[in-house]
C-alpha atoms as a PDB file:
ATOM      1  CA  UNK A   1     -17.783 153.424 -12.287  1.00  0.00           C
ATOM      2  CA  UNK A   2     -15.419 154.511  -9.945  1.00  0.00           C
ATOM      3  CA  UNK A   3     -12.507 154.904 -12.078  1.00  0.00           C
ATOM      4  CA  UNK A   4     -14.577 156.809 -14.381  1.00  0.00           C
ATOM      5  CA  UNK A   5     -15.601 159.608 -11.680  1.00  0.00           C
ATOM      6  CA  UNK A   6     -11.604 159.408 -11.063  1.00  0.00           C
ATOM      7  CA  UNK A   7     -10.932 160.350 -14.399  1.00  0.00           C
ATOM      8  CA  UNK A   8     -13.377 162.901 -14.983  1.00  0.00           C
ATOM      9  CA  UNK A   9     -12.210 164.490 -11.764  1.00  0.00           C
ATOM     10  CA  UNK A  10      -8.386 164.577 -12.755  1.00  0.00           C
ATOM     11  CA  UNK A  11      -9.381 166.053 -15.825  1.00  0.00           C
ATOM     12  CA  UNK A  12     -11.519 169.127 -14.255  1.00  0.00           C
ATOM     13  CA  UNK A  13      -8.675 169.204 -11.870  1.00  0.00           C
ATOM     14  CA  UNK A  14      -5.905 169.488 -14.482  1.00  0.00           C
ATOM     15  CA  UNK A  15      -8.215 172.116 -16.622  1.00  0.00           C
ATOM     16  CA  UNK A  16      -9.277 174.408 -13.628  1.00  0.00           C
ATOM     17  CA  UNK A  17      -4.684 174.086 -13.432  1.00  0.00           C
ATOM     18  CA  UNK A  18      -4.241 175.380 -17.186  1.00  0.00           C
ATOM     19  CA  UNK A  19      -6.605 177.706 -16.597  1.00  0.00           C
ATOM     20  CA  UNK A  20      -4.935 179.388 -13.603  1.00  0.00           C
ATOM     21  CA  UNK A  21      -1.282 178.945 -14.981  1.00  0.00           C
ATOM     22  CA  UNK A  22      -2.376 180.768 -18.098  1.00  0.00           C
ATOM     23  CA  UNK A  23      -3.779 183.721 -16.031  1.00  0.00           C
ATOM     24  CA  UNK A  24      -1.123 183.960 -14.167  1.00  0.00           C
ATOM     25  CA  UNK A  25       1.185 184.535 -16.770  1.00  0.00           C
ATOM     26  CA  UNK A  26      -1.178 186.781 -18.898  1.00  0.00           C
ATOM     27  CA  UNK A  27      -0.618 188.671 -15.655  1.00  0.00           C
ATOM     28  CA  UNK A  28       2.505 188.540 -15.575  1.00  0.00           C
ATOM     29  CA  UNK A  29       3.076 189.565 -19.423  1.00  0.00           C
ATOM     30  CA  UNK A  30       0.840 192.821 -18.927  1.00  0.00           C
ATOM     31  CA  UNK A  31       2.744 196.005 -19.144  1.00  0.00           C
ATOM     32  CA  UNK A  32       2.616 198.219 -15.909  1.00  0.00           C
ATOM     33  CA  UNK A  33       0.484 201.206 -16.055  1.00  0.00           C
ATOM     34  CA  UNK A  34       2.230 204.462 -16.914  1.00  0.00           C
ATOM     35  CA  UNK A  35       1.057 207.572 -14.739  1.00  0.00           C
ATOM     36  CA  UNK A  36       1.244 211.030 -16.024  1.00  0.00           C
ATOM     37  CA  UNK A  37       1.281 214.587 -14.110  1.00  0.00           C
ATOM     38  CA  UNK A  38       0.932 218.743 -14.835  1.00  0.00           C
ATOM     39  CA  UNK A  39       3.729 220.804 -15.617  1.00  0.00           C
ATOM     40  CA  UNK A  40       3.211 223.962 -13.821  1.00  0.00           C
ATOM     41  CA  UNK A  41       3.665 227.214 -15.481  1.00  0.00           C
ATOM     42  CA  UNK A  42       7.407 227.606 -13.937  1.00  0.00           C
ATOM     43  CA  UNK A  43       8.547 224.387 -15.311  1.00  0.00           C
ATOM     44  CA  UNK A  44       7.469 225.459 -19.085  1.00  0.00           C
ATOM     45  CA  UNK A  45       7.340 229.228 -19.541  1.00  0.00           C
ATOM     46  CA  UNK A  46       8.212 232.356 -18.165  1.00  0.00           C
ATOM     47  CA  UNK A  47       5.642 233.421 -15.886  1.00  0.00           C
ATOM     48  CA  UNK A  48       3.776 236.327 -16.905  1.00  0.00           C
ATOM     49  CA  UNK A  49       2.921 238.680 -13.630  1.00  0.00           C
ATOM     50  CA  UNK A  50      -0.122 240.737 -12.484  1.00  0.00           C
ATOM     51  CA  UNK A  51      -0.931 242.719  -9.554  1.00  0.00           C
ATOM     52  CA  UNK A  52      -3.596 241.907  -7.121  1.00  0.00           C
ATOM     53  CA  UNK A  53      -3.771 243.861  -3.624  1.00  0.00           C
ATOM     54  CA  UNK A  54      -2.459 242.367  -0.765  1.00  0.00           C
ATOM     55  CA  UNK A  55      -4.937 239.929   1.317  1.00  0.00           C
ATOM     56  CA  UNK A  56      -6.867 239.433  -1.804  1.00  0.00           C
ATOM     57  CA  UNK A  57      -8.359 235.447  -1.369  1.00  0.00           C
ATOM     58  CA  UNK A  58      -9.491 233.427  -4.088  1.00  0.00           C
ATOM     59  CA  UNK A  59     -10.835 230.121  -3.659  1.00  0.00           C
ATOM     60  CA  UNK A  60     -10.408 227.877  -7.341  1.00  0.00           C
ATOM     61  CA  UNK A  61     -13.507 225.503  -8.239  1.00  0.00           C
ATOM     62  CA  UNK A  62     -15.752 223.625  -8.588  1.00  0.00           C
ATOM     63  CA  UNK A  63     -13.613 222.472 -11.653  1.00  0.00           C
ATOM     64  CA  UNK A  64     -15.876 220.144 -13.842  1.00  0.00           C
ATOM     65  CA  UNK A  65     -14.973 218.254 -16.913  1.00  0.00           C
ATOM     66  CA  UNK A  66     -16.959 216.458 -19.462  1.00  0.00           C
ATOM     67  CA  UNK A  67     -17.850 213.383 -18.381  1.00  0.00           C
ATOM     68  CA  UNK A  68     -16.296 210.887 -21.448  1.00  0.00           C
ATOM     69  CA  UNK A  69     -12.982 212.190 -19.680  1.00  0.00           C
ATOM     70  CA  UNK A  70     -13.958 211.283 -16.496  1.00  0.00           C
ATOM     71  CA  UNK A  71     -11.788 208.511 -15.383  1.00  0.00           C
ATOM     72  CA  UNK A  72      -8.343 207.660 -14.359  1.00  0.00           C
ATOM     73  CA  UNK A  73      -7.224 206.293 -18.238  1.00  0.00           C
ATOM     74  CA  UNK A  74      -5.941 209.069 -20.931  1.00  0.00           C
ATOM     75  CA  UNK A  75      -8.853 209.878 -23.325  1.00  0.00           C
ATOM     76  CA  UNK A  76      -8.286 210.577 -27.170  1.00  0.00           C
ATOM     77  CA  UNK A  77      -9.692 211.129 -30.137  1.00  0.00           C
ATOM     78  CA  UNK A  78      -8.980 208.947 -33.221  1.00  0.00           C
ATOM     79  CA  UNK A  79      -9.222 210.795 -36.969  1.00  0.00           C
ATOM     80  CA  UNK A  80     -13.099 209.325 -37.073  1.00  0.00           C
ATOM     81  CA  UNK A  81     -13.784 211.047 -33.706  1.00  0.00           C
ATOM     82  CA  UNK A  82     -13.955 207.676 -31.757  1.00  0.00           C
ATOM     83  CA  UNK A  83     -13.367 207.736 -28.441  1.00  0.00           C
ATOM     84  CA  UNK A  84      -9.681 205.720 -27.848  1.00  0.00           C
ATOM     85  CA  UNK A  85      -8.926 204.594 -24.058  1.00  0.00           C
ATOM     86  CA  UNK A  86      -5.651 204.241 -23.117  1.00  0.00           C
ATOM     87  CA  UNK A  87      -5.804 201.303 -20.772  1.00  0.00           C
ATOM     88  CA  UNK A  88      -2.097 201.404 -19.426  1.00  0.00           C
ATOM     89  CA  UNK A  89      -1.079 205.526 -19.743  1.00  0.00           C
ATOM     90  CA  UNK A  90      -3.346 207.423 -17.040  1.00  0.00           C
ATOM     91  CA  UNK A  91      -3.433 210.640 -15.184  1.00  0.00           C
ATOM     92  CA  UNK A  92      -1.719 210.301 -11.649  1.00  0.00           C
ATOM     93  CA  UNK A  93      -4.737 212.669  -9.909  1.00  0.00           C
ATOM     94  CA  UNK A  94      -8.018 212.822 -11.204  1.00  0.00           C
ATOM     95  CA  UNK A  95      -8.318 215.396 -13.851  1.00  0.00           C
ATOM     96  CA  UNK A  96     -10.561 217.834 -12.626  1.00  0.00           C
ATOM     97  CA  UNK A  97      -8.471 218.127  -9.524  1.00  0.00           C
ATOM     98  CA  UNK A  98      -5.532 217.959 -11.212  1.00  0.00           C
ATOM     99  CA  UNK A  99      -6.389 221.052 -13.494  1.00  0.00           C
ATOM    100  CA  UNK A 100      -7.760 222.868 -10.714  1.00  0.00           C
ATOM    101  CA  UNK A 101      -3.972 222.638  -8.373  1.00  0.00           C
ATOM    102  CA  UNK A 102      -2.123 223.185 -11.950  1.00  0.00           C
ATOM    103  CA  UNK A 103      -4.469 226.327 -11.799  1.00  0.00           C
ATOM    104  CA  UNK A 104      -3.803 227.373  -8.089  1.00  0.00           C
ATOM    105  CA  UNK A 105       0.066 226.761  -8.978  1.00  0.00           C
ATOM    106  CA  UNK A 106      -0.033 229.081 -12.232  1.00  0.00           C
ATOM    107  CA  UNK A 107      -1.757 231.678 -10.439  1.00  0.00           C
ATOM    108  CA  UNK A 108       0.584 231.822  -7.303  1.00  0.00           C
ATOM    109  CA  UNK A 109       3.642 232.562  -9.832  1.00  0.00           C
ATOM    110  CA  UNK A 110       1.468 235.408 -12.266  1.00  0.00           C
ATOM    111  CA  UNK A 111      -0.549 236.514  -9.128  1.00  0.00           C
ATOM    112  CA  UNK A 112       2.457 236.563  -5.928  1.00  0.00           C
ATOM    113  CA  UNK A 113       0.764 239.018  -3.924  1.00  0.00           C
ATOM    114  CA  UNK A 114      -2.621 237.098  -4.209  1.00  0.00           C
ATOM    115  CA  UNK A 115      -3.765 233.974  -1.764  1.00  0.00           C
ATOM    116  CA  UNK A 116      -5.426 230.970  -3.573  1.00  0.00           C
ATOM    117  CA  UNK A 117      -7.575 227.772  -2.051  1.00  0.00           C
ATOM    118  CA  UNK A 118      -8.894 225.318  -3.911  1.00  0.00           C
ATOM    119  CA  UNK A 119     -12.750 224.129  -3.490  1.00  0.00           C
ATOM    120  CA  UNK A 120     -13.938 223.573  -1.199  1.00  0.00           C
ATOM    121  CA  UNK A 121     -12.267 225.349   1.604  1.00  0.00           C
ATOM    122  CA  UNK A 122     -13.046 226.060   4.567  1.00  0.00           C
ATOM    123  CA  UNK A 123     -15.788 229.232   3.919  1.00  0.00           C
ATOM    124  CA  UNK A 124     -14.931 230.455   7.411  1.00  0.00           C
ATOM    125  CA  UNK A 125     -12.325 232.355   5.839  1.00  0.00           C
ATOM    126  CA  UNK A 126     -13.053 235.930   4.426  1.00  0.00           C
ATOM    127  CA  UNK A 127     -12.795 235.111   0.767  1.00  0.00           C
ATOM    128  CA  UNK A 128     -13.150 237.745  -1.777  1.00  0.00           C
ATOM    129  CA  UNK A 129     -13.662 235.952  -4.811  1.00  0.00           C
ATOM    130  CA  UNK A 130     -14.209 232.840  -6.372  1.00  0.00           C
ATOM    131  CA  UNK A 131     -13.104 231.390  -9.804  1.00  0.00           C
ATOM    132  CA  UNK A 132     -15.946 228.127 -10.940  1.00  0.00           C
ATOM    133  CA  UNK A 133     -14.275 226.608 -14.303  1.00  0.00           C
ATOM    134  CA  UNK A 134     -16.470 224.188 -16.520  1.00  0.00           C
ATOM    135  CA  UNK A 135     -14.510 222.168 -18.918  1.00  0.00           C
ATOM    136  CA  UNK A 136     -16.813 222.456 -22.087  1.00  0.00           C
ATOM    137  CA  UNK A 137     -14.507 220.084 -24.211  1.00  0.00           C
ATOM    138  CA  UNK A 138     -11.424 218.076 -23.962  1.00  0.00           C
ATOM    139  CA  UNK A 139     -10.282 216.740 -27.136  1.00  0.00           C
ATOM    140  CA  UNK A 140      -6.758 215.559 -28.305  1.00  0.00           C
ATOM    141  CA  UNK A 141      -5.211 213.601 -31.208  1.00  0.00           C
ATOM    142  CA  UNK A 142      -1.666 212.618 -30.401  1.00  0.00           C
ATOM    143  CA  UNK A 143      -1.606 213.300 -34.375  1.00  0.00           C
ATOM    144  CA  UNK A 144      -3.079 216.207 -34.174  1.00  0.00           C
ATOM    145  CA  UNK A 145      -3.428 219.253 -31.444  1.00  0.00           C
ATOM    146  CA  UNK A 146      -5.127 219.342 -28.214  1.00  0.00           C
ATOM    147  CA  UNK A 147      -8.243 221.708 -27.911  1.00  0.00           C
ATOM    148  CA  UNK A 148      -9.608 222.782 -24.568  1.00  0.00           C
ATOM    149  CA  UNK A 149     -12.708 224.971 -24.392  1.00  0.00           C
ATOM    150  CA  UNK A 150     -13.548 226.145 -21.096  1.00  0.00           C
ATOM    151  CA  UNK A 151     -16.534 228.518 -19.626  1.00  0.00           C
ATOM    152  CA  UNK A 152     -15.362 230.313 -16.281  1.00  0.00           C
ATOM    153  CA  UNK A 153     -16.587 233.020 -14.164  1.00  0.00           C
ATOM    154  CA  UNK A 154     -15.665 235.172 -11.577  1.00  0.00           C
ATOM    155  CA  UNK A 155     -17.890 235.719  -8.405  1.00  0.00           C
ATOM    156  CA  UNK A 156     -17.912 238.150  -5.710  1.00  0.00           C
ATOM    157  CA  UNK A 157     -18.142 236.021  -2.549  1.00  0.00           C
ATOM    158  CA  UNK A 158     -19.467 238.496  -0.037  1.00  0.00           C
ATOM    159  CA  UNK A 159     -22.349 239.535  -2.429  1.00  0.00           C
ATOM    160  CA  UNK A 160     -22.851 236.155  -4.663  1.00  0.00           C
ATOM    161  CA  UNK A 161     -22.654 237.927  -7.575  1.00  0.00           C
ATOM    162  CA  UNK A 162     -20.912 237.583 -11.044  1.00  0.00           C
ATOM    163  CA  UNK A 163     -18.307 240.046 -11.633  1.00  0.00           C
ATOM    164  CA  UNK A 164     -16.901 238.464 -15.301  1.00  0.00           C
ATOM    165  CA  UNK A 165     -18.021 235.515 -17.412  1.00  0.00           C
ATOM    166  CA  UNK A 166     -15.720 234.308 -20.599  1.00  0.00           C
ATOM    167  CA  UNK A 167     -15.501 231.113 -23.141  1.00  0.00           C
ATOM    168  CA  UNK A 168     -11.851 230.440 -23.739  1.00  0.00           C
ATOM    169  CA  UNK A 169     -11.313 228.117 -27.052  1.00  0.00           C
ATOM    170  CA  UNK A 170      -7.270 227.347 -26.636  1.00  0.00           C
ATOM    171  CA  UNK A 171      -5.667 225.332 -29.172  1.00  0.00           C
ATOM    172  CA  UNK A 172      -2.066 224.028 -28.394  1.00  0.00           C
ATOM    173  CA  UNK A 173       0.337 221.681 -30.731  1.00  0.00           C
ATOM    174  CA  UNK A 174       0.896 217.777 -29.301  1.00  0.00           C
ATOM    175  CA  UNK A 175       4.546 217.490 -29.442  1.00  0.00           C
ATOM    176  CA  UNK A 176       6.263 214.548 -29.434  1.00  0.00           C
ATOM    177  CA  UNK A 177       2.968 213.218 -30.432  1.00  0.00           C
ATOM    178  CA  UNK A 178       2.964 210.417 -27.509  1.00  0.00           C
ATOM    179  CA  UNK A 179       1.054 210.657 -24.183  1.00  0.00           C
ATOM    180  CA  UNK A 180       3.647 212.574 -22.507  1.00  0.00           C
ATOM    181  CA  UNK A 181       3.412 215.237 -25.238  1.00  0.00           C
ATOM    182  CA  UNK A 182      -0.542 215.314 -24.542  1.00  0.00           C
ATOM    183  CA  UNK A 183      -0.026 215.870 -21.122  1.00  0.00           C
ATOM    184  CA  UNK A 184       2.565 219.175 -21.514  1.00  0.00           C
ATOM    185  CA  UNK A 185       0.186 219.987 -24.101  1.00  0.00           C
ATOM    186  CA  UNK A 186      -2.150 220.231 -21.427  1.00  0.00           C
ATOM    187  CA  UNK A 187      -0.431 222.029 -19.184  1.00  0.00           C
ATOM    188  CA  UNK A 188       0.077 224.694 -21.868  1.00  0.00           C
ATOM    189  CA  UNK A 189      -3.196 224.852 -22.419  1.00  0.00           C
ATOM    190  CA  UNK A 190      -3.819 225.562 -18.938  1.00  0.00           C
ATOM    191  CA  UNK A 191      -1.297 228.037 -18.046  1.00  0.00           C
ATOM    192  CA  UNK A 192      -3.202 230.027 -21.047  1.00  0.00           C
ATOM    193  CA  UNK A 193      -6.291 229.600 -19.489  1.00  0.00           C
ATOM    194  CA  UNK A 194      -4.728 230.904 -15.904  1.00  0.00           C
ATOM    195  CA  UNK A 195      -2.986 233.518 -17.636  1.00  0.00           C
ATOM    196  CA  UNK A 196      -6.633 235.177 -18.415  1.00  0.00           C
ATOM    197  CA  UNK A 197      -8.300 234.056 -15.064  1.00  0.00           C
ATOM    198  CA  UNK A 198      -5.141 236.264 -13.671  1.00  0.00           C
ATOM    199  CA  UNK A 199      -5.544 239.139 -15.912  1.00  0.00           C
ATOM    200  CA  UNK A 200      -8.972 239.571 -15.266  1.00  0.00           C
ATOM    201  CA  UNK A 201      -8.414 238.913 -11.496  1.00  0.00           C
ATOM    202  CA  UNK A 202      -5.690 241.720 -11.552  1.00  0.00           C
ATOM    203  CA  UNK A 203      -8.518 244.185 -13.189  1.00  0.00           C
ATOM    204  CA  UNK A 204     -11.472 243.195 -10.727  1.00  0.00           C
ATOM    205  CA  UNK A 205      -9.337 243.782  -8.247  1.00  0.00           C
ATOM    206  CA  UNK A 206      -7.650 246.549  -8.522  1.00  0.00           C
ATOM    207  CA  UNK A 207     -10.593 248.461  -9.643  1.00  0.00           C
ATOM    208  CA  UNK A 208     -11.573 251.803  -7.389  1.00  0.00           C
ATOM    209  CA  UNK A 209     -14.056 251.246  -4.562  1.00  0.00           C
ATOM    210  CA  UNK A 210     -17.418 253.309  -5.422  1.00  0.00           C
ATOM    211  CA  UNK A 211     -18.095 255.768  -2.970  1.00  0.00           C
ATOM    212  CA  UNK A 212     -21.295 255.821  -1.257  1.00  0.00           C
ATOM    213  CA  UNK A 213     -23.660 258.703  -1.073  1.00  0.00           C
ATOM    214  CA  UNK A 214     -22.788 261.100   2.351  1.00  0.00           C
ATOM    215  CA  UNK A 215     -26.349 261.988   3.884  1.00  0.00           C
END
């Protein structure tokens, strides 16, 4: 009876062994995890500049994104519009505050004279306007192009009010069709979208004061 138990234990013992070896070197066969970042404007296009008085402050965000994209893995889109998660190629920030710096960065370069913060900030600070960006869709096939539709307004901080509203549909080529092309596509995609937050910033702001009634 005894040498049965014995048995029976050295074979638990020698399975629960197997078991552990062979996880161990699944481990040690997985590929490490490839990060990706933004390519700010300077890095892939000539910067196109506006004018924005002096002092001007903007403060960049809340920048939201759908939610299937939420999360540190790339997210595609196969040919049947299934949702493909790239378990080792991921973002190296999270995406929403990654779009929102690659913003900030695009803007300092088209808007020089301007001062950007990204949300939140501290609100002590006399801002003068405020740029909220909602990522409508986020869809890419490395076969095919990235498309990024985005809603984003403008607001007056010191009255709360909107000054300019616009849907953005931009449409830009993966190329090398790999995750590394998705994520310059991205970028490009962005620096469009900056390139109108900018323009319209430069407009707003540089628009003559209304003069009050005199008594």
């Amino acid at each position: 009876m005894r040498r049965c138990i014995f048995f029976y234990r050295g074979v638990a013992a020698c399975g629960l062994l197997i078991f552990v070896l062979s996880g161990c070197i699944s481990a040690g066969n997985s590929p490490n995890p490839r990060f990706y970042m933004f390519k700010h404007l300077e890095d892939i296009q000539a910067a196109q500049k506006f004018s924005i008085p002096a002092g001007k402050i903007t403060i960049i965000g809340p920048v939201s994104i759908p939610q299937y994209q939420d999360r540190p893995q790339i997210v595609t889109q196969d040919d049947k519009g299934m949702l493909d998660i790239a378990q080792f190629d991921r973002w190296g920030e999270p995406l929403d505050a990654g779009i929102a710096r690659l913003i900030i960065e695009d803007l300092n370069l088209m808007l020089p004279e301007g001062t950007f913060e990204m949300f939140p900030c501290n609100f002590a600070i006399p801002l003068d306007y405020q740029v909220i960006v909602s990522i409508l869709q986020l869809e890419s096939n490395l076969k095919k192009d990235l498309l990024l539709v985005a809603q984003w307004s403008i607001i007056d901080t010191e009255s709360r009010s909107m000054l300019f509203t616009k849907r953005s549909d931009l449409i830009q080529p993966v190329e090398p069709h790999n995750y590394s092309g998705l994520a310059d596509a991205l970028s490009k995609a962005v620096a469009s979208l900056s390139s109108q937050i900018a323009e319209n910033l430069s407009l707003l702001a540089n628009q003559p004061k209304k003069e009050t009634d005199q008594p």
